[in-house]
Protein backbone atom coordinates (compact mmCIF):
# COMPACT_ATOMS: atom_id res chain seq x y z
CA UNK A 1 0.07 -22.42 5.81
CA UNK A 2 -2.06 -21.41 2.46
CA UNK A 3 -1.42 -25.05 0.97
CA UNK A 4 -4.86 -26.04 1.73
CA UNK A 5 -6.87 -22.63 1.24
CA UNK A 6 -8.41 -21.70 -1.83
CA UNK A 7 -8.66 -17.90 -3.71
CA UNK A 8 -11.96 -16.47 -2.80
CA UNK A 9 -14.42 -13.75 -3.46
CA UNK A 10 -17.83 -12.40 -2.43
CA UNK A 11 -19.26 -12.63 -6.05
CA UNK A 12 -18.74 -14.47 -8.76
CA UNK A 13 -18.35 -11.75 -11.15
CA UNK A 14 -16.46 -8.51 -9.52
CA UNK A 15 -15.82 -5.11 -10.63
CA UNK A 16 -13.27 -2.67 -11.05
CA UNK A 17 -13.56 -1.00 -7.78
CA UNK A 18 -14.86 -3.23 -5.21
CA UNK A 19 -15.04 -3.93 -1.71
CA UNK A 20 -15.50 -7.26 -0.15
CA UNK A 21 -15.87 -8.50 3.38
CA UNK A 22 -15.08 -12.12 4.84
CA UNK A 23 -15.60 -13.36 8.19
CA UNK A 24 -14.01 -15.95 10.49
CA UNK A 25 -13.96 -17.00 13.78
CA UNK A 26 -11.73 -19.03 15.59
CA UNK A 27 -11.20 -20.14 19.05
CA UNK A 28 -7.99 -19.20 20.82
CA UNK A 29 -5.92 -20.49 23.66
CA UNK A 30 -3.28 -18.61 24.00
CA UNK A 31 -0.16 -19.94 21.70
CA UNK A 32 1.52 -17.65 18.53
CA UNK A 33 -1.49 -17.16 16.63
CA UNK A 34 -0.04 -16.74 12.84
CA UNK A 35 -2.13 -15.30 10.06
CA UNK A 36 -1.17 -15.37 6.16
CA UNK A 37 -2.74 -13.64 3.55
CA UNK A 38 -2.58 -12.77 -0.14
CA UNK A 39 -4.72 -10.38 -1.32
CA UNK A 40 -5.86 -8.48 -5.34
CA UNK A 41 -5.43 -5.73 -4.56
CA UNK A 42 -5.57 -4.64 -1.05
CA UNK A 43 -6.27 -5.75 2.62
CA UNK A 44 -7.16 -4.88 5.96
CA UNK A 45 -7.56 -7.33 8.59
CA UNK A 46 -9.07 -6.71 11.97
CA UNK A 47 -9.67 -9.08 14.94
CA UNK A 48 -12.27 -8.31 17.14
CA UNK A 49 -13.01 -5.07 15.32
CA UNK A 50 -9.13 -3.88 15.65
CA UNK A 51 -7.13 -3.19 12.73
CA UNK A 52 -4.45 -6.00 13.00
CA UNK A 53 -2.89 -6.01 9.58
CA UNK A 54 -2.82 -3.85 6.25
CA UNK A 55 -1.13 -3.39 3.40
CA UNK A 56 -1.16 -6.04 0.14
CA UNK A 57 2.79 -5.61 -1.31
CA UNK A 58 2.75 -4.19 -4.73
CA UNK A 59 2.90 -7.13 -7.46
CA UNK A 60 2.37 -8.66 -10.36
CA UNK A 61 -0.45 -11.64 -11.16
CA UNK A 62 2.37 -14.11 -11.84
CA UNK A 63 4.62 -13.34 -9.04
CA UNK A 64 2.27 -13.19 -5.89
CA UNK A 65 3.48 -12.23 -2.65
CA UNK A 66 2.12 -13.08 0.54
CA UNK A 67 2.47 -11.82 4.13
CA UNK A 68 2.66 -14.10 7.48
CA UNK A 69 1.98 -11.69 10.27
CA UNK A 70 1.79 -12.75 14.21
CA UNK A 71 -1.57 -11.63 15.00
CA UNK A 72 -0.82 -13.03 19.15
CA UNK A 73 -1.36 -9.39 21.16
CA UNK A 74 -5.02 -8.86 19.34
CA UNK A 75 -6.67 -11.92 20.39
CA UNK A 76 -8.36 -12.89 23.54
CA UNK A 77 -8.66 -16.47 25.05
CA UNK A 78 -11.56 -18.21 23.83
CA UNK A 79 -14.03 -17.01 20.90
CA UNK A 80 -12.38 -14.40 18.42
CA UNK A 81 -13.60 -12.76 15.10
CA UNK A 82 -11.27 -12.30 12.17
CA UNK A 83 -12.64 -9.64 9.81
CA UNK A 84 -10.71 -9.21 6.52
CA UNK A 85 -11.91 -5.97 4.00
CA UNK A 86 -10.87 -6.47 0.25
CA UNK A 87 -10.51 -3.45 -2.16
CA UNK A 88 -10.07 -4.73 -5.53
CA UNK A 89 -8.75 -2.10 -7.82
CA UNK A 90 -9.66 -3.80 -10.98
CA UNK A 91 -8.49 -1.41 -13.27
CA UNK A 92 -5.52 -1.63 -16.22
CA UNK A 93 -5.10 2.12 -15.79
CA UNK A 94 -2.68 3.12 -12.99
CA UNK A 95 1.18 2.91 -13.48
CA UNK A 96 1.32 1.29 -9.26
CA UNK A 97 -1.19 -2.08 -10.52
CA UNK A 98 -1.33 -4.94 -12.86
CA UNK A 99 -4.67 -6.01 -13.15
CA UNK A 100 -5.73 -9.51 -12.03
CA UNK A 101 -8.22 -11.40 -10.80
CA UNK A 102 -10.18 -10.50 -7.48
CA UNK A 103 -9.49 -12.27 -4.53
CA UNK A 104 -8.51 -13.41 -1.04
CA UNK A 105 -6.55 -16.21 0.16
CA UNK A 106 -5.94 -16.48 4.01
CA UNK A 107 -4.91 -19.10 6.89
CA UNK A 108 -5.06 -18.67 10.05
CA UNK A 109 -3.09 -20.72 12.47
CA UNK A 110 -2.18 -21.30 16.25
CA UNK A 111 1.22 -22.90 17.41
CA UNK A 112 0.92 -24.42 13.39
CA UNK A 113 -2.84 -25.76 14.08
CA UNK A 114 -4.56 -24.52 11.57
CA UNK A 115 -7.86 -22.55 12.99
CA UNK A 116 -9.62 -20.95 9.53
CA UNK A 117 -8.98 -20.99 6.27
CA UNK A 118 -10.53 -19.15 3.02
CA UNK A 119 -12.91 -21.51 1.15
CA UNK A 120 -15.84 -21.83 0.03
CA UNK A 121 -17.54 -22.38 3.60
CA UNK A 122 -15.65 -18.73 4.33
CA UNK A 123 -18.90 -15.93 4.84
CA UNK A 124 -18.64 -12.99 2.76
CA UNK A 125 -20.76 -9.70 1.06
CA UNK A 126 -20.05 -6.86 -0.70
CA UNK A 127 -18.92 -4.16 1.84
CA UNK A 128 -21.90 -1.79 2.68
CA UNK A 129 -19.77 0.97 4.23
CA UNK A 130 -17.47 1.34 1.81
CA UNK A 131 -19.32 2.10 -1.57
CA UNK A 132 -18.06 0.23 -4.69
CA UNK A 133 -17.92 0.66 -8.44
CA UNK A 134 -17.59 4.70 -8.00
CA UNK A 135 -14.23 4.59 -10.09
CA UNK A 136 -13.21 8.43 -9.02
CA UNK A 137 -9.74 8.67 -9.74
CA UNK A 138 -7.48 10.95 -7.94
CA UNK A 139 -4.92 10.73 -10.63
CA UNK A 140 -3.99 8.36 -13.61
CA UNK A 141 -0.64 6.69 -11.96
CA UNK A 142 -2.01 6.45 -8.04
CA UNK A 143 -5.57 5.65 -9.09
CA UNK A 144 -8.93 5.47 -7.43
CA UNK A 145 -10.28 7.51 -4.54
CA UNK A 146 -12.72 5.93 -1.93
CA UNK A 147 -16.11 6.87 -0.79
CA UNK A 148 -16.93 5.64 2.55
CA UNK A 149 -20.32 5.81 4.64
CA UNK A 150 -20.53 5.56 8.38
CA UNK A 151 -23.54 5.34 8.51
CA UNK A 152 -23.73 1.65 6.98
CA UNK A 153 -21.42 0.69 9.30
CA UNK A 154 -23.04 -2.50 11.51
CA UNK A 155 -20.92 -4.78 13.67
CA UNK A 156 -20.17 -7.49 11.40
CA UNK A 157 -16.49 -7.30 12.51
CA UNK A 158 -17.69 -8.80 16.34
CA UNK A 159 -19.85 -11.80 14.28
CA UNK A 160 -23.52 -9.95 14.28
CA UNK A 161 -23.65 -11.05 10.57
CA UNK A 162 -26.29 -9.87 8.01
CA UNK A 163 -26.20 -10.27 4.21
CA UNK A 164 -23.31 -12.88 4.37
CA UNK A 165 -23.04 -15.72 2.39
CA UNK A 166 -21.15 -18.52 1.52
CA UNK A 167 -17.71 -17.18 -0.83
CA UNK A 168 -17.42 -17.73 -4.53
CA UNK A 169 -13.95 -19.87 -5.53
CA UNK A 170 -11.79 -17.97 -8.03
CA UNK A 171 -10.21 -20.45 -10.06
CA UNK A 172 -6.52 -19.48 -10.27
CA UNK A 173 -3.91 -20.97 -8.97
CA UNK A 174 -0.62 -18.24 -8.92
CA UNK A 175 2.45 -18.81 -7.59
CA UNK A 176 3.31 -17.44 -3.97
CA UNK A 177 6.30 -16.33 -2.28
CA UNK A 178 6.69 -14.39 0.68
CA UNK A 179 7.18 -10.62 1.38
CA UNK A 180 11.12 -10.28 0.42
CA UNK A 181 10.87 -7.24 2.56
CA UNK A 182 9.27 -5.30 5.84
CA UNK A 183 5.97 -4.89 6.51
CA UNK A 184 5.06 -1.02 7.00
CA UNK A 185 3.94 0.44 10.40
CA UNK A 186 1.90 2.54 11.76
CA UNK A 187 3.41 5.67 13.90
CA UNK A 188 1.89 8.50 16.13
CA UNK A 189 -1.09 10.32 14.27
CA UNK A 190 0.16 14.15 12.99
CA UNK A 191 -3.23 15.79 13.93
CA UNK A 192 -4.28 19.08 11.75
CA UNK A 193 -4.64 22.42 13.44
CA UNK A 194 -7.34 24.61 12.51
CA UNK A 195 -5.55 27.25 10.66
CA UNK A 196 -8.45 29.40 8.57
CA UNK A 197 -12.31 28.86 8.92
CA UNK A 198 -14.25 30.03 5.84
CA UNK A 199 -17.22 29.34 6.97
CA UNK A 200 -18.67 26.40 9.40
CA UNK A 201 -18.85 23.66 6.23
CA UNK A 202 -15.70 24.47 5.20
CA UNK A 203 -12.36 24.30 7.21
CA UNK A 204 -8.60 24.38 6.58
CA UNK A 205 -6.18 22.59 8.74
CA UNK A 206 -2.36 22.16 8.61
CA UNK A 207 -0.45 19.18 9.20
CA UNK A 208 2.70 21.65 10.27
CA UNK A 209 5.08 19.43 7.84
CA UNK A 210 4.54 17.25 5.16
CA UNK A 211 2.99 13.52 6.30
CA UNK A 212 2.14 10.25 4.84
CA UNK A 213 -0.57 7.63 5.83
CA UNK A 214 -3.79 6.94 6.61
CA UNK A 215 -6.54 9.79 7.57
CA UNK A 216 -8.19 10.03 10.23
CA UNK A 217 -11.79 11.71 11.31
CA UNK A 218 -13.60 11.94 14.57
CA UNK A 219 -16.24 14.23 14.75
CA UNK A 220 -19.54 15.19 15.79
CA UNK A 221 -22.44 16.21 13.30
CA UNK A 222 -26.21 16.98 14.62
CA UNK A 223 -27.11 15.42 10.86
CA UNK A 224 -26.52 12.89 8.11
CA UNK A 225 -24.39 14.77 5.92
CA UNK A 226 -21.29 14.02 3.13
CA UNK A 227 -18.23 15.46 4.02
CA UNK A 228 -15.28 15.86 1.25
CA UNK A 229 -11.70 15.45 2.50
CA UNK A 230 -9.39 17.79 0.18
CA UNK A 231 -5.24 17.50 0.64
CA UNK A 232 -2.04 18.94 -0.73
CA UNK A 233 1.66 20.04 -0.47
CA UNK A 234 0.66 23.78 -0.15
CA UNK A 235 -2.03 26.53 0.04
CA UNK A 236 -0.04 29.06 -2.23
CA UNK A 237 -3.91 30.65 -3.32
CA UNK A 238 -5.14 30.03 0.59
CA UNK A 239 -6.88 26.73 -0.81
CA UNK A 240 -6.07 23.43 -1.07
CA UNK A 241 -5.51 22.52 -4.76
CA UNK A 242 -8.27 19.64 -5.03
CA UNK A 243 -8.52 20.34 -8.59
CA UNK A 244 -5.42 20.20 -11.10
CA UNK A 245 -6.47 19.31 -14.27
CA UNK A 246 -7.99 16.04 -14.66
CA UNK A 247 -6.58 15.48 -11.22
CA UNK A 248 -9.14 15.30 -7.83
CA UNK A 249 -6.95 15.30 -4.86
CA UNK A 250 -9.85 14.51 -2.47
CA UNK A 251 -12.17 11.64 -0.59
CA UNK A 252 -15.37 11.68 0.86
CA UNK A 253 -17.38 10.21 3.70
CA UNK A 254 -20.67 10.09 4.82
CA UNK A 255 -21.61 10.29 8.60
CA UNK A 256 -24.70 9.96 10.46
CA UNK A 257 -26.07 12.24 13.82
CA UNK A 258 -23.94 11.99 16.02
CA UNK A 259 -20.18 10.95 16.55
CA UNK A 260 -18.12 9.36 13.82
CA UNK A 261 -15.02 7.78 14.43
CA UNK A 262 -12.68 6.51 11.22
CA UNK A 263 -9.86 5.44 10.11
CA UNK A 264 -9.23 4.28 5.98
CA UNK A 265 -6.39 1.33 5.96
CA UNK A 266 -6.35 1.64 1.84
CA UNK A 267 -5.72 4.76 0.46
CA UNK A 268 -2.22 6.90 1.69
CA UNK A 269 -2.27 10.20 1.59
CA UNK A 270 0.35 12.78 1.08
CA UNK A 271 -0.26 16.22 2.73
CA UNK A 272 0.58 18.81 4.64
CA UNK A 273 -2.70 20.75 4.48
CA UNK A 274 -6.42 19.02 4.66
CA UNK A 275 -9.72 21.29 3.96
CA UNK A 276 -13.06 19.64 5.05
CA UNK A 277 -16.35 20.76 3.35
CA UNK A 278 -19.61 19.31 4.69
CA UNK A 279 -23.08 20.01 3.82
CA UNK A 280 -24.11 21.00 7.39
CA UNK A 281 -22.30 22.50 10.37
CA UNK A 282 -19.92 19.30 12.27
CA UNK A 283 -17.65 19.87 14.59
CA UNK A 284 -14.00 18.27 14.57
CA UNK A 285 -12.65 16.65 16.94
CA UNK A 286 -9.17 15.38 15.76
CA UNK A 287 -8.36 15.09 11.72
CA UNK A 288 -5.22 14.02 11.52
CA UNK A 289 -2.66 11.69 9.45
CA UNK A 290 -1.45 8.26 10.88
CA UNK A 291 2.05 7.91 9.44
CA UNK A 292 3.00 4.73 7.16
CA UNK A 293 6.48 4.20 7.96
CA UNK A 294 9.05 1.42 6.80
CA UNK A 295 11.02 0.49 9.73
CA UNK A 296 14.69 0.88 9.44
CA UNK A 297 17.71 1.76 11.61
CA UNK A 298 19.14 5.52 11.51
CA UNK A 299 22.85 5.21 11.39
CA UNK A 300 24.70 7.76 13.00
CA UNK A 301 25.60 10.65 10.44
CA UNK A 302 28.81 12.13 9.80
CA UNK A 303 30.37 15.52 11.58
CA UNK A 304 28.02 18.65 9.67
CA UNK A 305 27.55 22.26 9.81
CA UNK A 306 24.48 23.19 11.30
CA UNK A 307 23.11 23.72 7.52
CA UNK A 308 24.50 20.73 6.43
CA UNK A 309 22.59 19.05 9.54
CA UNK A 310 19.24 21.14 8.75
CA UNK A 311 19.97 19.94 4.81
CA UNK A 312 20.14 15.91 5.86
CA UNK A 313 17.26 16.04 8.42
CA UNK A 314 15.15 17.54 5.54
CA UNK A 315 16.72 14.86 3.33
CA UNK A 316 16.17 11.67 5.72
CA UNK A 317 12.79 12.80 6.03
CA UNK A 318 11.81 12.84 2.45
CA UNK A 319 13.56 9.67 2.02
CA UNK A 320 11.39 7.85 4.26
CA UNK A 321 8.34 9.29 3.14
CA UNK A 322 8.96 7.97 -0.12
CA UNK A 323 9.36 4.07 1.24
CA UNK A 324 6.39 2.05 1.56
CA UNK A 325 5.81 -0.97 -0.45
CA UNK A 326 8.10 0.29 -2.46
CA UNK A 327 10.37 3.72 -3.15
CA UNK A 328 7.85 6.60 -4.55
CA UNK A 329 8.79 9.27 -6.67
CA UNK A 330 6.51 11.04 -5.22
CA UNK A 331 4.07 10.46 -1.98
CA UNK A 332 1.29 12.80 -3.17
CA UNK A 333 0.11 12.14 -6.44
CA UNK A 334 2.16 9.30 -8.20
CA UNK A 335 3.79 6.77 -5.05
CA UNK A 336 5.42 5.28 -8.62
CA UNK A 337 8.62 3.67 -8.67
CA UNK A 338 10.87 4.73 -10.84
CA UNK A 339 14.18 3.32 -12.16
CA UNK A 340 16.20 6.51 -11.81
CA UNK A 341 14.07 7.71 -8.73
CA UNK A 342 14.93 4.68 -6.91
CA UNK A 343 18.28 4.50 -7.76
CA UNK A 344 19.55 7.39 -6.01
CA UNK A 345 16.83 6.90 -3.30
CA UNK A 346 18.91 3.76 -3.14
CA UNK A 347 22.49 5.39 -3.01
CA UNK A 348 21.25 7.81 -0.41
CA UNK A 349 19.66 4.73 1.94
CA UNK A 350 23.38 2.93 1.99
CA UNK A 351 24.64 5.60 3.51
CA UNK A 352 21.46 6.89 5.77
CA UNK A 353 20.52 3.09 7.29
CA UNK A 354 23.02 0.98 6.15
CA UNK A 355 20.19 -1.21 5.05
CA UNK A 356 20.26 -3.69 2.10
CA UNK A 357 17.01 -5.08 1.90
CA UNK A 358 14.50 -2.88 1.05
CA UNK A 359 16.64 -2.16 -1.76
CA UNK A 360 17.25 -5.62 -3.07
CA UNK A 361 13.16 -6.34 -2.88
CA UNK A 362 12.44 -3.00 -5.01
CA UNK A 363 15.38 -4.59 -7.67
CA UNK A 364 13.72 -7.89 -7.71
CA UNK A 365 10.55 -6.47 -8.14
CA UNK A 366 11.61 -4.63 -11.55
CA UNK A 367 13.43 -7.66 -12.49
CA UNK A 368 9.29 -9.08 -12.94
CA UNK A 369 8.73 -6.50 -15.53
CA UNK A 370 8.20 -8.79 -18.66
CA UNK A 371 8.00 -6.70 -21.82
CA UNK A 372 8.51 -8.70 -24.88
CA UNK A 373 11.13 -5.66 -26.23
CA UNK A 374 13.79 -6.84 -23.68
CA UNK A 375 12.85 -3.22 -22.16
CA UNK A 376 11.39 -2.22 -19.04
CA UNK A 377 8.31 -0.48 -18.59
CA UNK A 378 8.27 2.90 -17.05
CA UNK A 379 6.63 2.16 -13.31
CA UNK A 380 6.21 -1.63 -11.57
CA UNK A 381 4.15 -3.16 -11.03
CA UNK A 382 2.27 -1.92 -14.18
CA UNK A 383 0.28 -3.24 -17.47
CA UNK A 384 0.38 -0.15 -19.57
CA UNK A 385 2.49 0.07 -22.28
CA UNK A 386 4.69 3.23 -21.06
CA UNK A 387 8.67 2.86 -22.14
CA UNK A 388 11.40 5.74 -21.35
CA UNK A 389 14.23 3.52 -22.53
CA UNK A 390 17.16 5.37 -20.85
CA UNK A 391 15.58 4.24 -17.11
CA UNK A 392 16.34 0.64 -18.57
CA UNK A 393 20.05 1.22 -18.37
CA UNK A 394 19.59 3.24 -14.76
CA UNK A 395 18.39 -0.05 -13.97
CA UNK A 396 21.28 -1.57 -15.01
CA UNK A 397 23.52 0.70 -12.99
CA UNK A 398 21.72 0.38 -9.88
CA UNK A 399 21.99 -3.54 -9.84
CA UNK A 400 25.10 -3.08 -10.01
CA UNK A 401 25.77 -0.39 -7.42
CA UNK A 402 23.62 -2.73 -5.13
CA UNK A 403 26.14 -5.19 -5.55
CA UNK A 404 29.19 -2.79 -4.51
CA UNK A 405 27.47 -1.71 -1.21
CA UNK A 406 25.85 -4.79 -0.36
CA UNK A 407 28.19 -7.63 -2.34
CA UNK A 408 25.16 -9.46 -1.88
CA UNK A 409 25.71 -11.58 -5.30
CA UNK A 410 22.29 -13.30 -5.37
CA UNK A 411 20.82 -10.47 -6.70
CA UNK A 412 22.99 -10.34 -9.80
CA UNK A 413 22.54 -14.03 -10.01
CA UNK A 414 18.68 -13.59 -9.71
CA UNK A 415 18.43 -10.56 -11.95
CA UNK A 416 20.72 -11.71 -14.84
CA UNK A 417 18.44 -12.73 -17.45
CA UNK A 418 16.69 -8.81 -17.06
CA UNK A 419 20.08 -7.43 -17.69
CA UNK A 420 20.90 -9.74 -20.32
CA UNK A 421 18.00 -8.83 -22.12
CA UNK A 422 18.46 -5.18 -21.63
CA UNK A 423 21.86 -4.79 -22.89
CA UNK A 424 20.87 -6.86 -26.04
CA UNK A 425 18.34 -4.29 -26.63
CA UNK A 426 20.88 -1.91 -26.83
CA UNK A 427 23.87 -3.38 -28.16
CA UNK A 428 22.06 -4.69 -31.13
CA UNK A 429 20.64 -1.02 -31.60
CA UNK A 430 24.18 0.19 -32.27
CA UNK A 431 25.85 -2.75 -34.44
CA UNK A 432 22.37 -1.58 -36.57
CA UNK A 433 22.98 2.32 -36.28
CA UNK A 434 26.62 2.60 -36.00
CA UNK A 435 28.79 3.85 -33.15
CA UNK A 436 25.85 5.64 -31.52
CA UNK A 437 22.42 4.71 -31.31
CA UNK A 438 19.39 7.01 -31.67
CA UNK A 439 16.41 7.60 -29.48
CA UNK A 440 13.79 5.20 -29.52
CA UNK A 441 10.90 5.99 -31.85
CA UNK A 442 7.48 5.65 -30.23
CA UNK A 443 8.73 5.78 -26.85
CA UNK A 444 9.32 8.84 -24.32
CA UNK A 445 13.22 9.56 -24.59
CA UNK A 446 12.96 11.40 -21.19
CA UNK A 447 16.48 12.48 -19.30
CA UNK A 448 15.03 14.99 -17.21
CA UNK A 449 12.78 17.76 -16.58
CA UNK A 450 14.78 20.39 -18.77
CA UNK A 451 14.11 21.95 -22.06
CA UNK A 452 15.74 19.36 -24.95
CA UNK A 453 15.78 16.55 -22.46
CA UNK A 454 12.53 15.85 -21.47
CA UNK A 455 11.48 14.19 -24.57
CA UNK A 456 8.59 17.04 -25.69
CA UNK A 457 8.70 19.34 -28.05
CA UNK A 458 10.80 19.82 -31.76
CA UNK A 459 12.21 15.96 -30.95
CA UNK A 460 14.13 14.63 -33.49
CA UNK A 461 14.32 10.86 -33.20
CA UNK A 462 16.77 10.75 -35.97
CA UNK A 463 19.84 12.45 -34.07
CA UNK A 464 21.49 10.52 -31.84
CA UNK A 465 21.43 11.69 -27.77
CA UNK A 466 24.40 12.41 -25.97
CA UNK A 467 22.59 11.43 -22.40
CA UNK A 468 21.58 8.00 -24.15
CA UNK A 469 24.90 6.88 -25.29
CA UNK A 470 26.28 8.28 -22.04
CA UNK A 471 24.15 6.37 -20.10
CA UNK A 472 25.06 3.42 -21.77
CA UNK A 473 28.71 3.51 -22.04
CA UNK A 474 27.64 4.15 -17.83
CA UNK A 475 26.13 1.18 -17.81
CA UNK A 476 29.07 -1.36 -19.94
CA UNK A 477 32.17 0.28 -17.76
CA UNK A 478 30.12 -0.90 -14.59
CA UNK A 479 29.49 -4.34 -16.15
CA UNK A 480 33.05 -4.64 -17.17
CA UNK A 481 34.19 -3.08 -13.14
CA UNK A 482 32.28 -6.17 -11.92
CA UNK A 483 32.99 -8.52 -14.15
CA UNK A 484 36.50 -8.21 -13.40
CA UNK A 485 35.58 -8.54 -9.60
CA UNK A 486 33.21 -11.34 -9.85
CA UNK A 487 36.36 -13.26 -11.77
CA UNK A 488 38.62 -12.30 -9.05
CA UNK A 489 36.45 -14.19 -6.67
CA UNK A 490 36.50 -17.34 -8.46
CA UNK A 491 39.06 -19.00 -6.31
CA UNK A 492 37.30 -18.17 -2.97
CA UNK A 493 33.66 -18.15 -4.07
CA UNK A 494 31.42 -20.75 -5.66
CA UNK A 495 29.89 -18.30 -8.35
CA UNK A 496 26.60 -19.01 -9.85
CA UNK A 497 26.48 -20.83 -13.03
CA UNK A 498 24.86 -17.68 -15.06
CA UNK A 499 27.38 -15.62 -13.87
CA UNK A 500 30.40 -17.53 -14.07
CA UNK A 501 29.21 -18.21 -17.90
CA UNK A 502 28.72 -14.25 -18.24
């Protein structure tokens, strides 16, 4: 379907932090109306002014995925409007983006007839509603916050078109390969409940449990006013924590007299508790959080106490609120993924959905990580040169695990070359330091968040580390487990070359 599009943008020289919007339309009569689209960084796509798509998987520049979505139960017959938003995150920063180029590619088809296309001809501006180039970060790994005014909204999205032009051509050509996993959907909105009023510009509502997704706001305001969106995990002082160090958990919005309605497709959220300041008096109709959810299949659990049940409910929960484009450490101020996060997020998920994968596609997308040490970096996808060299042999381990639960062997086959080059790394560490090997100088030898093993404070990188050399050893007895396996299939299975060699 993309074969014959071309990467686009609405300027020919874009900014970290920017907003685009392109504009289609297409006549429909009624078959499987197909659109797909690759985006840097993130997209939302509407039709007719209804979100119909969102959500750019998490990659790198040279390994670009792209999403094929059936668009058929959003479109009416005859003339339709495709509206696509672009929010290019442009910076090298984060530890969830590798920086590329800005840009859009999109096809849209009906029963394989192709109706649009990005080019050239495709009409585009610089969003007005959404304000660009404000580069407020709500922390270093999750990145930037978003300022958005309603009252710039006009109703470009139904084809009354001002300030569009024809696209710039971004001269890349990367290659593509579809979405190796599930697209994320959206579930019943958790609205907030008014729980303390300090004053009329400044409310506090709770969520009643933690939620992830997409806010939203409708409210009524007799003025043109900025409203800031705080959120957090808790309200230990009676506040939400906007402010942690360098860290501004917040986002702000602008609305005119009147009623505002919105929704931001971009930016998840992880909260329990939201606190609204305005500059005037508003009234709130609904705030709430529309869950992101990756759709999988709850297998039945296993005969529990009623703590035991209370302890896996808790447990399935977190689980999925860690899932999106890929497993999160941590939903509220990092959605990283993490080697030895994701690997027992992994373990647990065999067990909870009996589902293979979401796990594979998080696996593969490590296996991009292309450090020139043989070593993987700390998050993916990421451009920052961040190393803690013991969640290179987790990632060994959890390969490998996949393998056990899954026996899925393409993975190994796929992967190979990553471990290869990780167990060199090692292996020629200790024939050059003897028996054991030492931490890695220059790098953060974290283990975990305990006193000696957390890699701060009175390290010494010249004695070796038991949880290093344990992790390794780990990581050869599960190499030489499979092995043996693998060679035990020989006579029944036509192994891959790599791993027949191996």
């Amino acid at each position: 379907m993309l074969k014959n599009s071309k990467w686009i943008w609405c300027n020919a020289s874009p900014q970290a932090d920017e907003y685009g919007e392109f504009y289609s339309s297409f006549e429909y009569s009624g078959g499987r109306l197909r659109l797909a689209v690759s985006a840097d960084s993130n997209y939302a796509a509407y039709i007719n002014g209804r979100l119909a798509a969102f959500g750019q998987y998490a990659d790198f520049p040279y390994d670009k995925i792209y999403d094929e979505i059936d668009l058929s139960e959003f479109a009416t017959i005859g003339k339709n409007h495709l509206a696509i938003v672009v929010w290019y995150y442009g910076t090298g920063t984060t530890q969830v983006y590798f920086k590329g180029n800005a840009g859009l590619l999109f096809a849209l088809s009906e029963d394989g007839k192709a109706l649009c296309r990005s080019d050239e001809n495709t009409l585009s501006r610089m969003s007005r509603a959404y304000k660009s180039h404000i580069e407020k970060s709500i922390t270093s790994q999750v990145g930037f916050s978003f300022f958005y005014d309603a009252t710039s909204e006009d109703k470009w999205m139904n084809g009354l078109l001002d300030g569009f032009g024809a696209s710039s051509v971004v001269d890349q050509k990367l290659p593509l390969r579809p979405r190796p996993c599930k697209k994320l959907y959206l579930d019943i909105p958790r609205k907030g409940t008014e729980i303390r009023r300090f004053s009329d510009t400044d409310i506090l509502f709770d969520l009643e449990i933690n939620e992830v997704g997409f806010i939203k706001l409708d409210l009524d305001s007799k003025e043109e006013q900025e409203l800031t969106v705080s959120y957090g995990e808790h309200i230990a002082d009676g506040l939400v924590r906007r402010k942690i160090g360098e860290r501004d958990f917040s986002v702000q919005i602008k609305v005119g007299k009147g009623n505002t309605v919105y929704t931001n497709p971009f930016r998840r959220l992880g909260c329990r508790y939201l606190q609204v300041r305005s500059e005037a008096p508003i009234r709130i109709n609904e705030i709430a959080i529309i869950p992101t959810l990756y759709p999988v299949n709850i297998l039945p659990r296993p005969e529990l106490t009623k703590e035991e049940n209370d302890i896996y409910d808790i447990s399935l929960r977190t689980l999925r609120l860690c899932m999106h484009e890929h497993y999160e450490d941590c939903p509220w101020r990092e959605q990283a993924l993490y080697c030895m996060d994701s690997r027992n997020q992994m373990l647990f998920g065999y067990y909870a959905f009996g589902e293979y994968e979401f796990p594979r596609a998080n696996l593969q997308l490590i296996s991009k990580d292309d450090r020139t040490d043989g070593l993987l970096s700390i998050c993916y996808p990421i451009n920052k040169d961040l190393v803690i060299p013991s969640f290179s042999l987790h990632y060994f381990t959890q390969c490998l695990e996949y393998f056990e639960y899954s026996k899925d062997i393409s993975l190994l086959e796929e992967v190979y070359p990553k471990l290869s080059s990780i167990l060199k790394v090692f292996t020629d560490k200790m024939e050059t330091e003897g028996e054991v090997i030492l931490p890695f100088k220059g790098m953060w030898n974290f283990y975990e968040w305990s006193n000696g093993l957390d890699g701060h404070g009175g390290y010494n990188a010249d004695i070796p580390d038991m949880p290093l050399n344990a992790l390794l050893s780990l990581a050869l007895q599960k190499w030489i487990l499979y092995a043996r396996r693998l060679i035990s299939l020989l006579a029944t299975w036509q192994l891959p070359k790599s791993l027949t060699k191996a």
